[in-house]
PDB file of N, CA and C in Angstrom:
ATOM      1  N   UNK A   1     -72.698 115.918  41.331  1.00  0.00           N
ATOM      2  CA  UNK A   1     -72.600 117.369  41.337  1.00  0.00           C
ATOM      3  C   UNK A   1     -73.869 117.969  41.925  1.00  0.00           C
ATOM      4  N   UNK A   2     -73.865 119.065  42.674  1.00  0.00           N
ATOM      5  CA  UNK A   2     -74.826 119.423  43.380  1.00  0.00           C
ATOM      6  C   UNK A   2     -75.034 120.726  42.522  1.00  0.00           C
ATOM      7  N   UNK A   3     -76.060 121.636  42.488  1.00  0.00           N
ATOM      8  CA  UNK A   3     -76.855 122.679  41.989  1.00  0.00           C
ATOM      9  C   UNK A   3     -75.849 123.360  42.074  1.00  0.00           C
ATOM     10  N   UNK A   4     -76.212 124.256  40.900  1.00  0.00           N
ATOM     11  CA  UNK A   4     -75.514 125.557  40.632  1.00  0.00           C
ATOM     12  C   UNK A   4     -74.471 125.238  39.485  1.00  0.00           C
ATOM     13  N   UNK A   5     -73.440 126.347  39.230  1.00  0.00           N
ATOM     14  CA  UNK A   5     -72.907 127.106  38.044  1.00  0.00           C
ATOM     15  C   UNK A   5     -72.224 125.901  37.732  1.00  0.00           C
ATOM     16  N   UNK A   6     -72.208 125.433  36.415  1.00  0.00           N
ATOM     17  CA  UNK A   6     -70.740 124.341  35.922  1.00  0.00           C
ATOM     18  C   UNK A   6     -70.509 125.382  34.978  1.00  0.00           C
ATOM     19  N   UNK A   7     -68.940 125.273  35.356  1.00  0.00           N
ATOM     20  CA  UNK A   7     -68.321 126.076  34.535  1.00  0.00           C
ATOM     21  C   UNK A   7     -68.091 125.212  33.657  1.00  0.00           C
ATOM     22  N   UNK A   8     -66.914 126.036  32.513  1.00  0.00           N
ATOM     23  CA  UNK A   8     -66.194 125.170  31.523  1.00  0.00           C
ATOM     24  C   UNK A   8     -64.710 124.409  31.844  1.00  0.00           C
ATOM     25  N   UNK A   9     -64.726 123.418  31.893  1.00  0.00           N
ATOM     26  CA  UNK A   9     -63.242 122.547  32.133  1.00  0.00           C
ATOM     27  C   UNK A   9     -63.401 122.438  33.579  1.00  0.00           C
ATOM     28  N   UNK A  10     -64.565 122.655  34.112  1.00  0.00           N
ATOM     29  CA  UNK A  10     -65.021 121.761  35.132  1.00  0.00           C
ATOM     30  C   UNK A  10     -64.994 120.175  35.231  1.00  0.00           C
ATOM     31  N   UNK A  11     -64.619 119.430  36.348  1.00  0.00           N
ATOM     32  CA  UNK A  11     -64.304 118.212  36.542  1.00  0.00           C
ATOM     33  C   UNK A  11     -66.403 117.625  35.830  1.00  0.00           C
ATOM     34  N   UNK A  12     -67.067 118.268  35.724  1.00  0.00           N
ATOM     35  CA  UNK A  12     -68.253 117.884  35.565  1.00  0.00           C
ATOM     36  C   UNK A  12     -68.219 118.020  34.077  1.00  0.00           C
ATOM     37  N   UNK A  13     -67.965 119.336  34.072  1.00  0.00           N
ATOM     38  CA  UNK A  13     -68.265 120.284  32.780  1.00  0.00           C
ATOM     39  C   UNK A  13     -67.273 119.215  31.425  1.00  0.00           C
ATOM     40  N   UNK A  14     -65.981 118.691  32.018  1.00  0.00           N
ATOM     41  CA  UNK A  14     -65.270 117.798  30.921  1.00  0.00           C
ATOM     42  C   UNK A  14     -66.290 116.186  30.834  1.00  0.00           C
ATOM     43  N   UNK A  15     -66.661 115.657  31.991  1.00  0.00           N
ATOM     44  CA  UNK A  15     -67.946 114.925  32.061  1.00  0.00           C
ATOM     45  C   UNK A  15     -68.524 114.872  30.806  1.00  0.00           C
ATOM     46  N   UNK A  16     -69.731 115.756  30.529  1.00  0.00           N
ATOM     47  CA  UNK A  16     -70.474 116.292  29.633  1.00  0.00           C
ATOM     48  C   UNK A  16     -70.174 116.763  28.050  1.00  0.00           C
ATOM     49  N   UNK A  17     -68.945 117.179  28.155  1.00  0.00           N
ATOM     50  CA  UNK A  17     -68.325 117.300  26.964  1.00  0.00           C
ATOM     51  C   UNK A  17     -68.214 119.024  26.851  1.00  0.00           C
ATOM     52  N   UNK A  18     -68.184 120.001  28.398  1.00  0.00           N
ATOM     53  CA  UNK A  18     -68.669 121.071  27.699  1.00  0.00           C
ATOM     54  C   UNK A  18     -66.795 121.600  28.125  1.00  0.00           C
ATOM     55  N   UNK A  19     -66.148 121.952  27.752  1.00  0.00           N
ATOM     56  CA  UNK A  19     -64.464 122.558  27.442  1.00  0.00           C
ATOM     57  C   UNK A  19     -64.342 123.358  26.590  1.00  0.00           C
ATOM     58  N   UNK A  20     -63.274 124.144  27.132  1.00  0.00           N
ATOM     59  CA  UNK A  20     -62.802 125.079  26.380  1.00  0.00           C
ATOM     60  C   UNK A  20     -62.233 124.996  25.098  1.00  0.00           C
ATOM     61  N   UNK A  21     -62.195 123.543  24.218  1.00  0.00           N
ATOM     62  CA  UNK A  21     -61.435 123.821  23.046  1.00  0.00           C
ATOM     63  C   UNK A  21     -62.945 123.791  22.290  1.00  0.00           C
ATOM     64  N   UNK A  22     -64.062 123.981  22.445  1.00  0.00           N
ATOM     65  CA  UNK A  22     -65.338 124.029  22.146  1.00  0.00           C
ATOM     66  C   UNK A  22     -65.933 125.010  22.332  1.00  0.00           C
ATOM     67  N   UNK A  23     -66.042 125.613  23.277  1.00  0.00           N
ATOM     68  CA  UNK A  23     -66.876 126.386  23.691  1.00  0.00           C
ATOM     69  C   UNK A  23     -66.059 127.965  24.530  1.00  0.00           C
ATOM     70  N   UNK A  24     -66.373 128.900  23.917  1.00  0.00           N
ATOM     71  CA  UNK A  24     -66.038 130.238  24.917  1.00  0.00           C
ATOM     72  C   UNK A  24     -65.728 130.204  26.224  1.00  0.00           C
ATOM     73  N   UNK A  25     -65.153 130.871  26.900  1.00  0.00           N
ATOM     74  CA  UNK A  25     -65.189 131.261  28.319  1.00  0.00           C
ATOM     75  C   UNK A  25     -65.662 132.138  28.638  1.00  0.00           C
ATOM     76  N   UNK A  26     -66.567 132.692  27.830  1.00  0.00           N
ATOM     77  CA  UNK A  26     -67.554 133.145  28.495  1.00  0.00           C
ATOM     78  C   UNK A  26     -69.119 132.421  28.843  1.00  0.00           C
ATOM     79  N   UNK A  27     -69.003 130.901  28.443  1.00  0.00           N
ATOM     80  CA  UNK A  27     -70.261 129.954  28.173  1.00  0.00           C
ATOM     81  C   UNK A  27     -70.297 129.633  29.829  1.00  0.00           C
ATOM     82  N   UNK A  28     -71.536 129.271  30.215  1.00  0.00           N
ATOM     83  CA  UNK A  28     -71.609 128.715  31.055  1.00  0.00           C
ATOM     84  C   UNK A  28     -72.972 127.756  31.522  1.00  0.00           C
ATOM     85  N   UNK A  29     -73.342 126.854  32.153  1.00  0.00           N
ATOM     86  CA  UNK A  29     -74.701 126.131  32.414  1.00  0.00           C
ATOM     87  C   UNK A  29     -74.815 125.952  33.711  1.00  0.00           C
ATOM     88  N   UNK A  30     -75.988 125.874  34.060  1.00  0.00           N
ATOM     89  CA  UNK A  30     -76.807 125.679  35.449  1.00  0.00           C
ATOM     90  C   UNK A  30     -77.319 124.737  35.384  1.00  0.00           C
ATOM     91  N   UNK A  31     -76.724 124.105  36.635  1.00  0.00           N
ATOM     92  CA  UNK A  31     -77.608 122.383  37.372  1.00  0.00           C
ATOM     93  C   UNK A  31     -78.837 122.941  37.944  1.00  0.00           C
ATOM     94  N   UNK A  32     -79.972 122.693  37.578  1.00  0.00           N
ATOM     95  CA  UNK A  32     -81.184 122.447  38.832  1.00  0.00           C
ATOM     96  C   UNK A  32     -81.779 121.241  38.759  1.00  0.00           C
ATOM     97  N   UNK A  33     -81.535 120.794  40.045  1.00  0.00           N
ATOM     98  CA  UNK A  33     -81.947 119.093  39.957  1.00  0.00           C
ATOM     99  C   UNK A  33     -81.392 118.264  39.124  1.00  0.00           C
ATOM    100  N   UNK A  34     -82.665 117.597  38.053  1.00  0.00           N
ATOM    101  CA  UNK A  34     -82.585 116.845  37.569  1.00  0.00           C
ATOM    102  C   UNK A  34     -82.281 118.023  35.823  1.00  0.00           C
ATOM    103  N   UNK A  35     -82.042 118.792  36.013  1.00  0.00           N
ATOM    104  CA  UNK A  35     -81.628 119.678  34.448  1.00  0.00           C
ATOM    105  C   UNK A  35     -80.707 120.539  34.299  1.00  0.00           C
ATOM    106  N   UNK A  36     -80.029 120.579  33.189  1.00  0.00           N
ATOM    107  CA  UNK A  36     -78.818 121.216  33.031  1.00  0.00           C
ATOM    108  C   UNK A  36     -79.430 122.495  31.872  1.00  0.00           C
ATOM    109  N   UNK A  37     -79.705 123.843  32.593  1.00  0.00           N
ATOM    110  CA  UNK A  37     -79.996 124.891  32.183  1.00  0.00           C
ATOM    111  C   UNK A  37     -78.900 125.345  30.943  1.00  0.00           C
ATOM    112  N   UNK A  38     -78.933 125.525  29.939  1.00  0.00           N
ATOM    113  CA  UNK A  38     -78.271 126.148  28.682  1.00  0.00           C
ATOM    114  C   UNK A  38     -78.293 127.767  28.995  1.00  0.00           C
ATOM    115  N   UNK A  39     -77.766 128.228  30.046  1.00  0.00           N
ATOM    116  CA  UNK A  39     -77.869 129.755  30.564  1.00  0.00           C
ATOM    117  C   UNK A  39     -76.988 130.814  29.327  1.00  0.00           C
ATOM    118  N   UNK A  40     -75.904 130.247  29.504  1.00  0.00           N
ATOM    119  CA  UNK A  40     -74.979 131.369  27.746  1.00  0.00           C
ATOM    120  C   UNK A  40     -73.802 130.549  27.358  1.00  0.00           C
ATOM    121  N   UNK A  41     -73.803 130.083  26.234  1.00  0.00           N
ATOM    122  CA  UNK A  41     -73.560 129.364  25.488  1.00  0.00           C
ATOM    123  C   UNK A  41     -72.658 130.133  23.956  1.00  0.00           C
ATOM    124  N   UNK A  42     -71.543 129.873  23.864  1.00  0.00           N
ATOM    125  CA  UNK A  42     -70.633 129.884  22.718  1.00  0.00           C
ATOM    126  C   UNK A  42     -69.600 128.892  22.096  1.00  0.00           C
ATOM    127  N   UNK A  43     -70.284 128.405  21.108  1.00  0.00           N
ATOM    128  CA  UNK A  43     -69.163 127.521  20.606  1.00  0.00           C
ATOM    129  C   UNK A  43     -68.256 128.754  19.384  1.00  0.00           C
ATOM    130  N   UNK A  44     -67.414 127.934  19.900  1.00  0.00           N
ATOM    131  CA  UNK A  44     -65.936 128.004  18.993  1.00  0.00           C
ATOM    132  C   UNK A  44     -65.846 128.139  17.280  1.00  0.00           C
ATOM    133  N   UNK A  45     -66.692 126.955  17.423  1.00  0.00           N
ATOM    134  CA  UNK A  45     -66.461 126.440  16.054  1.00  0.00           C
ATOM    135  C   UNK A  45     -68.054 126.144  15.188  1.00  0.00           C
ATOM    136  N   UNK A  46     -69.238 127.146  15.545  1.00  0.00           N
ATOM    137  CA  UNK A  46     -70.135 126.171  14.640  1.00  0.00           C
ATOM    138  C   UNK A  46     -70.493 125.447  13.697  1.00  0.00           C
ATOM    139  N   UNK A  47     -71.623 125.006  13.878  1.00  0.00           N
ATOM    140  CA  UNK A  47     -71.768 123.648  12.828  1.00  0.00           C
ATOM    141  C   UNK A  47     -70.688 122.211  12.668  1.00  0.00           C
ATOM    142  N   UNK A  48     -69.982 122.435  14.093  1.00  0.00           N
ATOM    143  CA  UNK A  48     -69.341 121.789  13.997  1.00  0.00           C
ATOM    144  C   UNK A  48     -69.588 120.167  14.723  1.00  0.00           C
ATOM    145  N   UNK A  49     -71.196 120.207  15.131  1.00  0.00           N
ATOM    146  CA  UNK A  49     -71.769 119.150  16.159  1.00  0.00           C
ATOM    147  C   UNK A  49     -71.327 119.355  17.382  1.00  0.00           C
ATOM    148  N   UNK A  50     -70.700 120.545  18.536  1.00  0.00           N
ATOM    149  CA  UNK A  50     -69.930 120.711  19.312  1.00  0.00           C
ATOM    150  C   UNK A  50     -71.538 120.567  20.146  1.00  0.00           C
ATOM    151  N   UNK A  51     -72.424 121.581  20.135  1.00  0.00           N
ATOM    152  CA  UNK A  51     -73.582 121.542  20.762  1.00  0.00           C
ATOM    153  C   UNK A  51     -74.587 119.866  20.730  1.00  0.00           C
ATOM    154  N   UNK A  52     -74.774 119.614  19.376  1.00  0.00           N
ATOM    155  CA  UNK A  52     -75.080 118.207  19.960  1.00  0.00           C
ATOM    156  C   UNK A  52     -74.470 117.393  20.680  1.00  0.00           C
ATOM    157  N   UNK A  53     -73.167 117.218  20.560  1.00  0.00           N
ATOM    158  CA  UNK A  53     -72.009 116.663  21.551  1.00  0.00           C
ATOM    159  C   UNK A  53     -72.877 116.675  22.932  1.00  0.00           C
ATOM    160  N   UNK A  54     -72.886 118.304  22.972  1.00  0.00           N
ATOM    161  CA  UNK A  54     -73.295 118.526  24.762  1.00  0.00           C
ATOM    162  C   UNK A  54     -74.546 118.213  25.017  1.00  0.00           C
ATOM    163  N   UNK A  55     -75.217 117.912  24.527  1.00  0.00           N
ATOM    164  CA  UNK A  55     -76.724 117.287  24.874  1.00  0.00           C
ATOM    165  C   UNK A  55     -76.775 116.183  25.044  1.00  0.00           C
ATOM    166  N   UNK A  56     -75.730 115.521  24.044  1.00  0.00           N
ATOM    167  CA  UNK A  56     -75.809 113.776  23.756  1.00  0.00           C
ATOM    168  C   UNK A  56     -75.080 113.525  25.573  1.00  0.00           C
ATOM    169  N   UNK A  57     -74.046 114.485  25.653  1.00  0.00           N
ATOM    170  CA  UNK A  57     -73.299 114.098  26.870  1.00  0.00           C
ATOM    171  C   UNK A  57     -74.294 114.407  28.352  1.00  0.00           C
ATOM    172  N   UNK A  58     -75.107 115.113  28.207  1.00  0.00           N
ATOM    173  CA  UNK A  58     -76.147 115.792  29.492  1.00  0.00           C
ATOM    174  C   UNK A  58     -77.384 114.891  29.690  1.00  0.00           C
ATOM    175  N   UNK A  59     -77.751 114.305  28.377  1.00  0.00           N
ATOM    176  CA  UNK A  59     -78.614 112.752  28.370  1.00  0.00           C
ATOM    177  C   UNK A  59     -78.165 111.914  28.920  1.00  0.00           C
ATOM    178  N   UNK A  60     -76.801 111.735  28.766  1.00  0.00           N
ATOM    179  CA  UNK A  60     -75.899 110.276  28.731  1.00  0.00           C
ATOM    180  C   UNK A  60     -75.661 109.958  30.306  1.00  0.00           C
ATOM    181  N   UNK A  61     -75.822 111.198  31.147  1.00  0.00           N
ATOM    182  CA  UNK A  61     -75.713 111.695  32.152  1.00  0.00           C
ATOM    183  C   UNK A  61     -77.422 111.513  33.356  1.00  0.00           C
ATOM    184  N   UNK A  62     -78.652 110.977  32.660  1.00  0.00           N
ATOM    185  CA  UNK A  62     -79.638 110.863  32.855  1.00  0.00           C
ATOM    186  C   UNK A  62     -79.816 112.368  33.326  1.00  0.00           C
ATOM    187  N   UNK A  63     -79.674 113.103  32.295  1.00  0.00           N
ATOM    188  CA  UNK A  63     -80.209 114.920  32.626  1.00  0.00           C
ATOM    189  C   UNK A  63     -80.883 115.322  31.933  1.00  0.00           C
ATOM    190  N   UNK A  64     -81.499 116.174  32.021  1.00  0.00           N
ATOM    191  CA  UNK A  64     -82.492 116.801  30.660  1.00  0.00           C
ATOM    192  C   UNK A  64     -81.658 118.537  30.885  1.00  0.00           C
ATOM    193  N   UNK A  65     -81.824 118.450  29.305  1.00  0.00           N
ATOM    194  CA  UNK A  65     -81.058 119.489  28.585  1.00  0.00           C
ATOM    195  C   UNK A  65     -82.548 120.784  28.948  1.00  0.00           C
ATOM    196  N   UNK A  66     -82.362 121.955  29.002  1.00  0.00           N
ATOM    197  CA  UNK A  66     -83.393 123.091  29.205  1.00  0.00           C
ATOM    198  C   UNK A  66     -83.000 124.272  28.741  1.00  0.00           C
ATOM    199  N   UNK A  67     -83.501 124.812  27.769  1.00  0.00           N
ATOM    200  CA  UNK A  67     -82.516 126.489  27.509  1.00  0.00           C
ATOM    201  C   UNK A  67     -83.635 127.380  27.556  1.00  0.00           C
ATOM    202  N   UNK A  68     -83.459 128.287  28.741  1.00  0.00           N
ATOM    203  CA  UNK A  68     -84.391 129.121  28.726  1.00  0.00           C
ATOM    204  C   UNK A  68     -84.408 130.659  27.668  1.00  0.00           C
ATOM    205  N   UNK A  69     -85.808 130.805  27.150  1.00  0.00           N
ATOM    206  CA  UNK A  69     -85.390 132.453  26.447  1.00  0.00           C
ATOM    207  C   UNK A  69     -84.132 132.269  25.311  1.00  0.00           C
ATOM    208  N   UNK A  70     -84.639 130.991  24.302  1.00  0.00           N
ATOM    209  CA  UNK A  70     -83.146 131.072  23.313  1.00  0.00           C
ATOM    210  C   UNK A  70     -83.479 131.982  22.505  1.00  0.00           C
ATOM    211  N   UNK A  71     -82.111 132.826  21.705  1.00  0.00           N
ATOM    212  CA  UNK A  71     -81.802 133.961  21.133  1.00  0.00           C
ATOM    213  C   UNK A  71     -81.760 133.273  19.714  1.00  0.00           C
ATOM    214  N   UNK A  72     -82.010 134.004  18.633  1.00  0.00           N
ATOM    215  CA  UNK A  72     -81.565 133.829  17.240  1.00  0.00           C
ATOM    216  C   UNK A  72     -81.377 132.402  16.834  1.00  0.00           C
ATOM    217  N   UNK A  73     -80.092 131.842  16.582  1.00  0.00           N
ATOM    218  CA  UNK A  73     -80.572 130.491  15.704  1.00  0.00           C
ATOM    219  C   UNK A  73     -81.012 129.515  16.513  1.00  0.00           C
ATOM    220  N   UNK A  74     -80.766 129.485  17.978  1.00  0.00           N
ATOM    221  CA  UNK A  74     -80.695 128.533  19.195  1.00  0.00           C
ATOM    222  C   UNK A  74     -82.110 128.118  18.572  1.00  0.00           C
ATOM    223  N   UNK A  75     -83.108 128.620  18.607  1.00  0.00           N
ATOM    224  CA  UNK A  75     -83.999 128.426  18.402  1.00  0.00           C
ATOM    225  C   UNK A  75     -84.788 127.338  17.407  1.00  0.00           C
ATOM    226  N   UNK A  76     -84.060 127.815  16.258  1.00  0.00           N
ATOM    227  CA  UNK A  76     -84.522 126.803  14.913  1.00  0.00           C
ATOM    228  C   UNK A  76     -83.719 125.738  15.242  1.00  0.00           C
ATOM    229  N   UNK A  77     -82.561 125.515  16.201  1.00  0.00           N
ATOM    230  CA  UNK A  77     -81.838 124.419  16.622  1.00  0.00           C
ATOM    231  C   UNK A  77     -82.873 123.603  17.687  1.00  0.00           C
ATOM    232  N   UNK A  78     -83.293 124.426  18.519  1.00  0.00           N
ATOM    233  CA  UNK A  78     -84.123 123.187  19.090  1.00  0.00           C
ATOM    234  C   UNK A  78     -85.173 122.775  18.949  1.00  0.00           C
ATOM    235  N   UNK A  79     -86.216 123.371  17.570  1.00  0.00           N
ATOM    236  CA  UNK A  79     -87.140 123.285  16.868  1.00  0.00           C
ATOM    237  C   UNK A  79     -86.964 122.139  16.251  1.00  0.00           C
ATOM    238  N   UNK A  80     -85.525 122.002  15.808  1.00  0.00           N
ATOM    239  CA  UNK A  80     -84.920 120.992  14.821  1.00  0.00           C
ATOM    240  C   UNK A  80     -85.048 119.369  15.037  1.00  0.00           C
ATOM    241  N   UNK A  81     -84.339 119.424  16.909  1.00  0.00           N
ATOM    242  CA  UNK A  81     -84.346 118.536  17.936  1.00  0.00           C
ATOM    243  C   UNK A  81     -85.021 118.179  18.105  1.00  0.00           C
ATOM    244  N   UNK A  82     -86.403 118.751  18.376  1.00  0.00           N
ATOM    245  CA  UNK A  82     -87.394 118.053  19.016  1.00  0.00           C
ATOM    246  C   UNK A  82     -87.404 118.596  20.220  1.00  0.00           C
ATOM    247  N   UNK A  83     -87.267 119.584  20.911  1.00  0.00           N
ATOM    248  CA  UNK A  83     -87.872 120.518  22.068  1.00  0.00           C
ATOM    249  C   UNK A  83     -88.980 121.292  21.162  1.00  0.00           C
ATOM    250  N   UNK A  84     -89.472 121.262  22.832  1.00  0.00           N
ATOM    251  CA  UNK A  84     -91.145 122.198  22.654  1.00  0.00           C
ATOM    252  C   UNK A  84     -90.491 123.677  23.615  1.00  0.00           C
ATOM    253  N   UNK A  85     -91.510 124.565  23.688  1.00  0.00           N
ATOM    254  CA  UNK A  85     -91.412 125.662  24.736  1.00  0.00           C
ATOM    255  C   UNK A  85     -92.601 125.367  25.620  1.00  0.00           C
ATOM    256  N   UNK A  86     -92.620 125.429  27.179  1.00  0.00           N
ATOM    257  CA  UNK A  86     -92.763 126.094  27.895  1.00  0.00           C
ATOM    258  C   UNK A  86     -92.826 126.972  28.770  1.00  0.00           C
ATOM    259  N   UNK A  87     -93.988 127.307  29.673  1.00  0.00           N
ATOM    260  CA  UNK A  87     -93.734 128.740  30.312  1.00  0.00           C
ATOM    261  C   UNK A  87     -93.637 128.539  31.966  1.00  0.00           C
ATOM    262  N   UNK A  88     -92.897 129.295  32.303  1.00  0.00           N
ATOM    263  CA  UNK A  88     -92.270 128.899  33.819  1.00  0.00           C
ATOM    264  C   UNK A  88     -91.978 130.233  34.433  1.00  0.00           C
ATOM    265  N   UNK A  89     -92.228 130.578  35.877  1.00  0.00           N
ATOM    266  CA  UNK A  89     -92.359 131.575  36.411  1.00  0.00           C
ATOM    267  C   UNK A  89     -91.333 131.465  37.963  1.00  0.00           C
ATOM    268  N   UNK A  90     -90.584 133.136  37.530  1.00  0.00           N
ATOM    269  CA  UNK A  90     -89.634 133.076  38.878  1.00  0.00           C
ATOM    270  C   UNK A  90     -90.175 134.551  39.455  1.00  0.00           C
ATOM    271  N   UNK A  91     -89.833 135.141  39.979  1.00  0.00           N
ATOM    272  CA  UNK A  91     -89.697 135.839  40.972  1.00  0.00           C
ATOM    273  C   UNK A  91     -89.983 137.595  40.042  1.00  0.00           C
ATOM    274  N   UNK A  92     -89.750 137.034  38.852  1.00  0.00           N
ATOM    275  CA  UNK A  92     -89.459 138.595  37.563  1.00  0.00           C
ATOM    276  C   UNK A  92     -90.830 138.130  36.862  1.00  0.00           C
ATOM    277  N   UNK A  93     -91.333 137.080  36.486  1.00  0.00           N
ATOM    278  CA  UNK A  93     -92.494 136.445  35.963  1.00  0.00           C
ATOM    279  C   UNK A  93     -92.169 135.658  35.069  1.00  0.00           C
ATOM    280  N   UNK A  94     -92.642 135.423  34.192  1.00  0.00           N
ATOM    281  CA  UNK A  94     -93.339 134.494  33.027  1.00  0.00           C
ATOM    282  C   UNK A  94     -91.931 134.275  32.442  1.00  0.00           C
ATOM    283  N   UNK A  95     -90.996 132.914  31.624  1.00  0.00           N
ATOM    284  CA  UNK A  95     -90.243 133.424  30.693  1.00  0.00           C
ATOM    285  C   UNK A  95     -90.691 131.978  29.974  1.00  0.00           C
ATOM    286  N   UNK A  96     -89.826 131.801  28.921  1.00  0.00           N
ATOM    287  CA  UNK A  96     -89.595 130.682  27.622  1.00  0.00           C
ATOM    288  C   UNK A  96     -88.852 129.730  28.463  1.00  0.00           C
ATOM    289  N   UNK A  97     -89.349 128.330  28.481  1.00  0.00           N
ATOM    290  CA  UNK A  97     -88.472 126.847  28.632  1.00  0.00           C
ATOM    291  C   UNK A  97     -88.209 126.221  27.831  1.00  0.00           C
ATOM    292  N   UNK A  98     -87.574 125.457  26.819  1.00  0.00           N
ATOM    293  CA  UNK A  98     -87.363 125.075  25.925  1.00  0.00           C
ATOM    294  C   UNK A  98     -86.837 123.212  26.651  1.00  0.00           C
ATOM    295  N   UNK A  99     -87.410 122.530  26.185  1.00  0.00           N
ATOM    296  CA  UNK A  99     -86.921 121.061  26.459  1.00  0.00           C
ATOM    297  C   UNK A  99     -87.677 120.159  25.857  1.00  0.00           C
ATOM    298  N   UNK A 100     -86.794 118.948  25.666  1.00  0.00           N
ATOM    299  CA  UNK A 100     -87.755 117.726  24.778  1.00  0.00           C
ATOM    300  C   UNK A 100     -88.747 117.411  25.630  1.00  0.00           C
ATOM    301  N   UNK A 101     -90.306 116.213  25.354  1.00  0.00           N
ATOM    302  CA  UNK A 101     -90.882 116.093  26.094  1.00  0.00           C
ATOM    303  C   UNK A 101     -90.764 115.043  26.495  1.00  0.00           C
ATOM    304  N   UNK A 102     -90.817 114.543  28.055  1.00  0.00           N
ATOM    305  CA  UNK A 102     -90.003 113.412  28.694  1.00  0.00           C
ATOM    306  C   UNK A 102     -90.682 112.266  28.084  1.00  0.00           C
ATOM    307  N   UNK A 103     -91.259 111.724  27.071  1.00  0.00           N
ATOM    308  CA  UNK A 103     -91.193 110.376  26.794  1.00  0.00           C
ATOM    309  C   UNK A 103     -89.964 110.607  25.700  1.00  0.00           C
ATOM    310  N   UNK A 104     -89.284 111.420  25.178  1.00  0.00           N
ATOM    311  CA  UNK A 104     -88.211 111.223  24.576  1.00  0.00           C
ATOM    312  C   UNK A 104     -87.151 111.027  25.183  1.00  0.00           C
ATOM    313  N   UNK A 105     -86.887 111.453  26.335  1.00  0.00           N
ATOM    314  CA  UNK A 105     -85.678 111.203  27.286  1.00  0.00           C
ATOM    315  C   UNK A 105     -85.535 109.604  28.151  1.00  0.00           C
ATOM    316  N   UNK A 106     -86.604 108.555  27.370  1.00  0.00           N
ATOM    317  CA  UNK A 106     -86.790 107.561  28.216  1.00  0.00           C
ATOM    318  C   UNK A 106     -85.496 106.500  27.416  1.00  0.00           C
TER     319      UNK A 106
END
């Protein structure tokens, strides 16, 4: 798969584990490179392991998982995991990166 939008029930997106009997249609993630951006994200069903699912499947995939600027619980979720934050700059400036640190992805 080359850069840009995976949708949901994408030939990639079922890959990964990310589908619609899981996740909203309004969810969606971004390929860059070697990382699969967590851009907006709704599961269905929380607490239901649907989100670890999709990480375990984006690893499994030799990808690193990245959610930039997470909102409300996302947060204490990847606190939980084992992501750190960093800071990364586009074109608007400065924002939040969120990802494990690559000796965990080995």
């Amino acid at each position: 798969m080359t850069d840009g939008i995976v949708e949901i029930d994408s030939e990639f997106g079922k890959t990964i584990g990310f589908t619609s009997d899981k996740f909203s249609g309004d969810s969606y993630l971004w390929r860059e490179g070697t990382r699969i951006m967590m851009s907006l994200i709704f599961s269905k069903n929380e607490g239901q392991g649907n989100l670890s699912a999709l990480f375990e499947g984006i690893e499994a995939q030799g990808l690193i998982v990245a959610v930039p600027t997470p909102l409300g619980r996302m947060g204490a979720i990847l606190k939980k995991k084992g992501f750190v934050m960093h800071l990364e700059e586009n074109e608007m400036g400065a924002y939040e990166v969120w990802q494990k640190p690559e000796k965990e992805l080995l």
